[in-house]
C-alpha atoms as a PDB file:
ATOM      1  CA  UNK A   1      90.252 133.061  91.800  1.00  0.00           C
ATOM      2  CA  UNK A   2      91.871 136.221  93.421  1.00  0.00           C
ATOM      3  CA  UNK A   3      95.138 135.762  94.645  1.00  0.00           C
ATOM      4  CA  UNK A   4      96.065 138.797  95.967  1.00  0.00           C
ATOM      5  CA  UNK A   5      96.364 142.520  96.249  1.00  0.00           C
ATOM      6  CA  UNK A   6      97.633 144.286  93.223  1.00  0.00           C
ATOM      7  CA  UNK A   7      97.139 147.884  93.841  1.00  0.00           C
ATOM      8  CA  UNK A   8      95.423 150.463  96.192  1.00  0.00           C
ATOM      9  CA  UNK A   9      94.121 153.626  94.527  1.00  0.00           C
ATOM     10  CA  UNK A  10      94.155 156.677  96.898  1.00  0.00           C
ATOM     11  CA  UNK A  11      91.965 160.108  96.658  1.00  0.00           C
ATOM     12  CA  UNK A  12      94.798 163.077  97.815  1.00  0.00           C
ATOM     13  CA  UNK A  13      93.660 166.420  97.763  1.00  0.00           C
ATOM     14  CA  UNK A  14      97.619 167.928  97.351  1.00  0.00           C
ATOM     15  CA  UNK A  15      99.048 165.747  94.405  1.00  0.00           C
ATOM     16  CA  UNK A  16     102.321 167.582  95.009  1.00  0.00           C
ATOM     17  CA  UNK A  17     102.568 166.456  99.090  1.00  0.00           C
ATOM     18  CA  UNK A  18     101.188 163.703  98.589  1.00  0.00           C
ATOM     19  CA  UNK A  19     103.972 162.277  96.085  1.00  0.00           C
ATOM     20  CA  UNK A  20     106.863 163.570  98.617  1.00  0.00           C
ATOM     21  CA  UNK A  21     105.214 162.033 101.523  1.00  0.00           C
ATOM     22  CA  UNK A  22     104.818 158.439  99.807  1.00  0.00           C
ATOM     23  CA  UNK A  23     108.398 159.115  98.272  1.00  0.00           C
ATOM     24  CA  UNK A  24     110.468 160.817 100.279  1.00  0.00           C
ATOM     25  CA  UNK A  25     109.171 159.737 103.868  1.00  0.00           C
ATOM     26  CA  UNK A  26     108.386 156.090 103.322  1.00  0.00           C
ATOM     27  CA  UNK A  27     110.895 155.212 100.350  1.00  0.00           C
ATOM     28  CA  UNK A  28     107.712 154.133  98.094  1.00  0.00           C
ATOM     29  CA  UNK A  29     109.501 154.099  93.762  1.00  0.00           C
ATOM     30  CA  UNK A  30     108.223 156.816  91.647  1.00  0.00           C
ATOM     31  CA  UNK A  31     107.191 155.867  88.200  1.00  0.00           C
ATOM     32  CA  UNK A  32     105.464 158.320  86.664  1.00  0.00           C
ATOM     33  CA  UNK A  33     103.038 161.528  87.403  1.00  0.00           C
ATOM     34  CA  UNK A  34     100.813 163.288  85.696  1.00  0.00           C
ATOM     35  CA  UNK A  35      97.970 166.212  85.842  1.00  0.00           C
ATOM     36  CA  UNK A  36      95.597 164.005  87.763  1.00  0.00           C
ATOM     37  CA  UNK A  37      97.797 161.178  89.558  1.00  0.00           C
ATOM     38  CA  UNK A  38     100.975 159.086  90.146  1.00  0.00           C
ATOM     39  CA  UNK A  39     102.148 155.941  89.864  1.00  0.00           C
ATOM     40  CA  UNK A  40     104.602 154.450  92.610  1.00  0.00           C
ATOM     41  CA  UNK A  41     105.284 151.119  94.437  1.00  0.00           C
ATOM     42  CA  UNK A  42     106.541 149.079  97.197  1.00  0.00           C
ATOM     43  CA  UNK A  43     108.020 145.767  96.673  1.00  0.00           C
ATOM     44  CA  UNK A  44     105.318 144.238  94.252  1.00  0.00           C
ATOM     45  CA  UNK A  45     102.428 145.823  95.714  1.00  0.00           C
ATOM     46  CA  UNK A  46     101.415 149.438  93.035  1.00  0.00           C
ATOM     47  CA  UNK A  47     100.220 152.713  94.628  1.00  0.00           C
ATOM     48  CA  UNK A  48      97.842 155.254  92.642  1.00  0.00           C
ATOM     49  CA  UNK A  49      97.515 158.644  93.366  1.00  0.00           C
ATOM     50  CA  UNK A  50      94.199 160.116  92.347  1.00  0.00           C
ATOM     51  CA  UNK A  51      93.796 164.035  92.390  1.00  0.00           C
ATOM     52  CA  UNK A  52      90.504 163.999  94.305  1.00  0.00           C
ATOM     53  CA  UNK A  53      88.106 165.880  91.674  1.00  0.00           C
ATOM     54  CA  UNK A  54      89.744 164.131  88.835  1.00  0.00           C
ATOM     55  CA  UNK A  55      87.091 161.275  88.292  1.00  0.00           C
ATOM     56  CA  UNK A  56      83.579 162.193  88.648  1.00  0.00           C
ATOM     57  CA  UNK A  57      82.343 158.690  87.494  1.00  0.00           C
ATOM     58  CA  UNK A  58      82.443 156.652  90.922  1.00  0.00           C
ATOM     59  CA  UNK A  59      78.841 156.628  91.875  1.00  0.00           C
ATOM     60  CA  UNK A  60      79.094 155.292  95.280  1.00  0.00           C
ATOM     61  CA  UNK A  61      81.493 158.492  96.104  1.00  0.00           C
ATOM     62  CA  UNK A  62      83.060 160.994  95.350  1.00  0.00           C
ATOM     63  CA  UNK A  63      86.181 159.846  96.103  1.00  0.00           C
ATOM     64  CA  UNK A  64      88.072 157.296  94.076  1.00  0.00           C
ATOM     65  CA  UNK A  65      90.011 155.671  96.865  1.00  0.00           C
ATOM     66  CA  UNK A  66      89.375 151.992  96.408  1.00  0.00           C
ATOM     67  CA  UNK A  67      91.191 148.291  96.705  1.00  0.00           C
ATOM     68  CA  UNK A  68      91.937 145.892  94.231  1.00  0.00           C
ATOM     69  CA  UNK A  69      92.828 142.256  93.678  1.00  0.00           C
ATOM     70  CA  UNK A  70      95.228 140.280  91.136  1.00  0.00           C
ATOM     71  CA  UNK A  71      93.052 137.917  89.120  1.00  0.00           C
ATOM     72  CA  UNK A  72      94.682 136.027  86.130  1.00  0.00           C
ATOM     73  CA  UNK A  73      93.090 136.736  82.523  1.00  0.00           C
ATOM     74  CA  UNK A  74      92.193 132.931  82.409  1.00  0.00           C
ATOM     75  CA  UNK A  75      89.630 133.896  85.663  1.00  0.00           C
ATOM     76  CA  UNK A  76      88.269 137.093  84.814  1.00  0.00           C
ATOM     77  CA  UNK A  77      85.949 136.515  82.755  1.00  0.00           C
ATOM     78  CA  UNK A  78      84.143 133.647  84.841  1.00  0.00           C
ATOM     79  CA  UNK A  79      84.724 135.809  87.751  1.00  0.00           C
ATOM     80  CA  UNK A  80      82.875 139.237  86.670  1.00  0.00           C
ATOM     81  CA  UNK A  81      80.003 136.906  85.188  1.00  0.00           C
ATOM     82  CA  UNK A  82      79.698 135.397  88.780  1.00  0.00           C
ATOM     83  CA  UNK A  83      79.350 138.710  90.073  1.00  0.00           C
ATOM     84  CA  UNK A  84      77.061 140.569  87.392  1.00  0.00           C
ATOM     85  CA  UNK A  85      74.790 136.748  88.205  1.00  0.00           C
ATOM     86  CA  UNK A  86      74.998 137.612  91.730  1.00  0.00           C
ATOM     87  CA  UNK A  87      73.696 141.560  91.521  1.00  0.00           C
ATOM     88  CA  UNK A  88      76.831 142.813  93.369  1.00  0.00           C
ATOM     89  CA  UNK A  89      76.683 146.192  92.452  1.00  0.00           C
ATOM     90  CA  UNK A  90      79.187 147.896  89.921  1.00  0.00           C
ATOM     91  CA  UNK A  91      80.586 151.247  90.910  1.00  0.00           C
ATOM     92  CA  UNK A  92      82.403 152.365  87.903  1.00  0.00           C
ATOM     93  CA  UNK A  93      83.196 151.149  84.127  1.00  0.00           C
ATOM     94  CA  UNK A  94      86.456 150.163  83.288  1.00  0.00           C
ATOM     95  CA  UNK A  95      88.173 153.118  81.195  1.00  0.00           C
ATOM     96  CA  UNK A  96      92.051 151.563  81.637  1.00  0.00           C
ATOM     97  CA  UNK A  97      94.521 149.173  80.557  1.00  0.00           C
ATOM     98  CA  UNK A  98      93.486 146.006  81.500  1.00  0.00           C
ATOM     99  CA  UNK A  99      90.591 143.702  82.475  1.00  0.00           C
ATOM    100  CA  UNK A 100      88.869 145.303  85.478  1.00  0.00           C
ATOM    101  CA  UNK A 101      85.786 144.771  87.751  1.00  0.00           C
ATOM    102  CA  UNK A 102      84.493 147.477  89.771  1.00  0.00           C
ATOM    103  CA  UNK A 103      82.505 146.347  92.495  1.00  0.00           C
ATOM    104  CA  UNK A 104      81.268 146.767  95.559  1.00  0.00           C
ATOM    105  CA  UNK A 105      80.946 145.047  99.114  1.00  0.00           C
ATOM    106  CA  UNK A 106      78.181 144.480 101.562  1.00  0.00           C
ATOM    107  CA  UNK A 107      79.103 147.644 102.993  1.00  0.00           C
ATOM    108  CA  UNK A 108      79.719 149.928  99.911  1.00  0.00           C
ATOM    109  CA  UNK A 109      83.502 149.488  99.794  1.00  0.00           C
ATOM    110  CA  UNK A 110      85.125 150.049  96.915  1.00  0.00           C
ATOM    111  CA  UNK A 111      86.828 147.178  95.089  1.00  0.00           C
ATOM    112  CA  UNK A 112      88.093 146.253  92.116  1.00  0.00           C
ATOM    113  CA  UNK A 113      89.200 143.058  90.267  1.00  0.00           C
ATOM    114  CA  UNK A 114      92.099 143.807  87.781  1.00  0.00           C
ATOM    115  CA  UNK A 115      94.126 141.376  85.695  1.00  0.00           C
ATOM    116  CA  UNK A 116      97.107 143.416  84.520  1.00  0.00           C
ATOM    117  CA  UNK A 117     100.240 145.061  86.386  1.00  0.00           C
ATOM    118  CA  UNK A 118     101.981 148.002  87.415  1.00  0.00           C
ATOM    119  CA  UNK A 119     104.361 147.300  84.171  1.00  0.00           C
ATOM    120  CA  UNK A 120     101.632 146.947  81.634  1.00  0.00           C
ATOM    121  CA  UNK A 121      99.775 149.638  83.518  1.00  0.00           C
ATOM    122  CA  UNK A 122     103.114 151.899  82.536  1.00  0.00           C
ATOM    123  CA  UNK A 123     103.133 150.331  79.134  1.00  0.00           C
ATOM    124  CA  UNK A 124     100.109 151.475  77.717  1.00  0.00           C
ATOM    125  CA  UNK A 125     100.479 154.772  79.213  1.00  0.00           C
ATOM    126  CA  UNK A 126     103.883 154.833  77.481  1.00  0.00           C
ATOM    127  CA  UNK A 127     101.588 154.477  74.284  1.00  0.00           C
ATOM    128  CA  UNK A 128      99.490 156.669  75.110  1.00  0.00           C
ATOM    129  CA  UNK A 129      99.982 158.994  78.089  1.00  0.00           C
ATOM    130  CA  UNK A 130      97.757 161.116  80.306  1.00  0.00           C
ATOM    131  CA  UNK A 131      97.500 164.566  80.007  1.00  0.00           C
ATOM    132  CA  UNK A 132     101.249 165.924  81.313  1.00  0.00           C
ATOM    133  CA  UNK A 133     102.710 162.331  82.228  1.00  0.00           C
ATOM    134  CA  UNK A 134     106.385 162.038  83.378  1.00  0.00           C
ATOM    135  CA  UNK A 135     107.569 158.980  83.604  1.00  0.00           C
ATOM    136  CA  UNK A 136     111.114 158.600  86.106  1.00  0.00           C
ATOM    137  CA  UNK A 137     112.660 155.465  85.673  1.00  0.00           C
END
């Protein structure tokens, strides 16, 4: 049902370095920023940059850093009920654009299941941005 990775989500503490480093030093495409994060990629695969502090709702940690996998719409909801059947722990609710699982693993890392992409991720925030969003391109 998952066929591959669709974005990581990364905690920074410096929103401003953190933007030049994944930029500037390893060519990554800005598409938009705002107060709490950023929104770049690399080929297909979509980077998120999370001001740490910015989303107090992960209860396994503080940090939002987590890894998530492409799922069509036609599997998600067979998927998550597999899950929710199985007890796999949920770490957050899903607040964005876009059918999402939370989840964790056997070892508490954070995961997610998300059927959308980085251009209907963009879309919707077109619609309706966060607080201070830019978008570049």
């Amino acid at each position: 049902m998952l066929t591959g990775l669709n974005h990581l989500t990364l905690s920074v503490h410096d929103l401003a370095r953190s933007v030049v480093f994944y930029r500037d030093m390893l060519g990554l495409r800005l598409h938009a920023r705002w107060d709490g994060g950023a929104y770049l990629s690399a080929g297909d695969l979509w980077l998120c940059l999370s001001l740490e502090g910015q989303d107090t709702a992960a209860l396994a940690s503080p940090a939002y850093t987590h890894y998530a996998f492409s799922i069509s719409q036609d599997d998600f909801p067979a998927f998550a009920a597999h899950l929710r059947a199985a007890g796999v722990p949920e770490w957050r609710q899903n607040r964005s654009a876009g059918d999402s699982l939370y989840f964790l693993d056997p070892d508490g890392h954070q995961l997610e299941a998300h059927a959308g992409t980085l251009a209907q991720r963009l879309a919707a925030c077109r619609a309706s941005p966060y607080p201070g969003m830019v978008f570049t391109d």
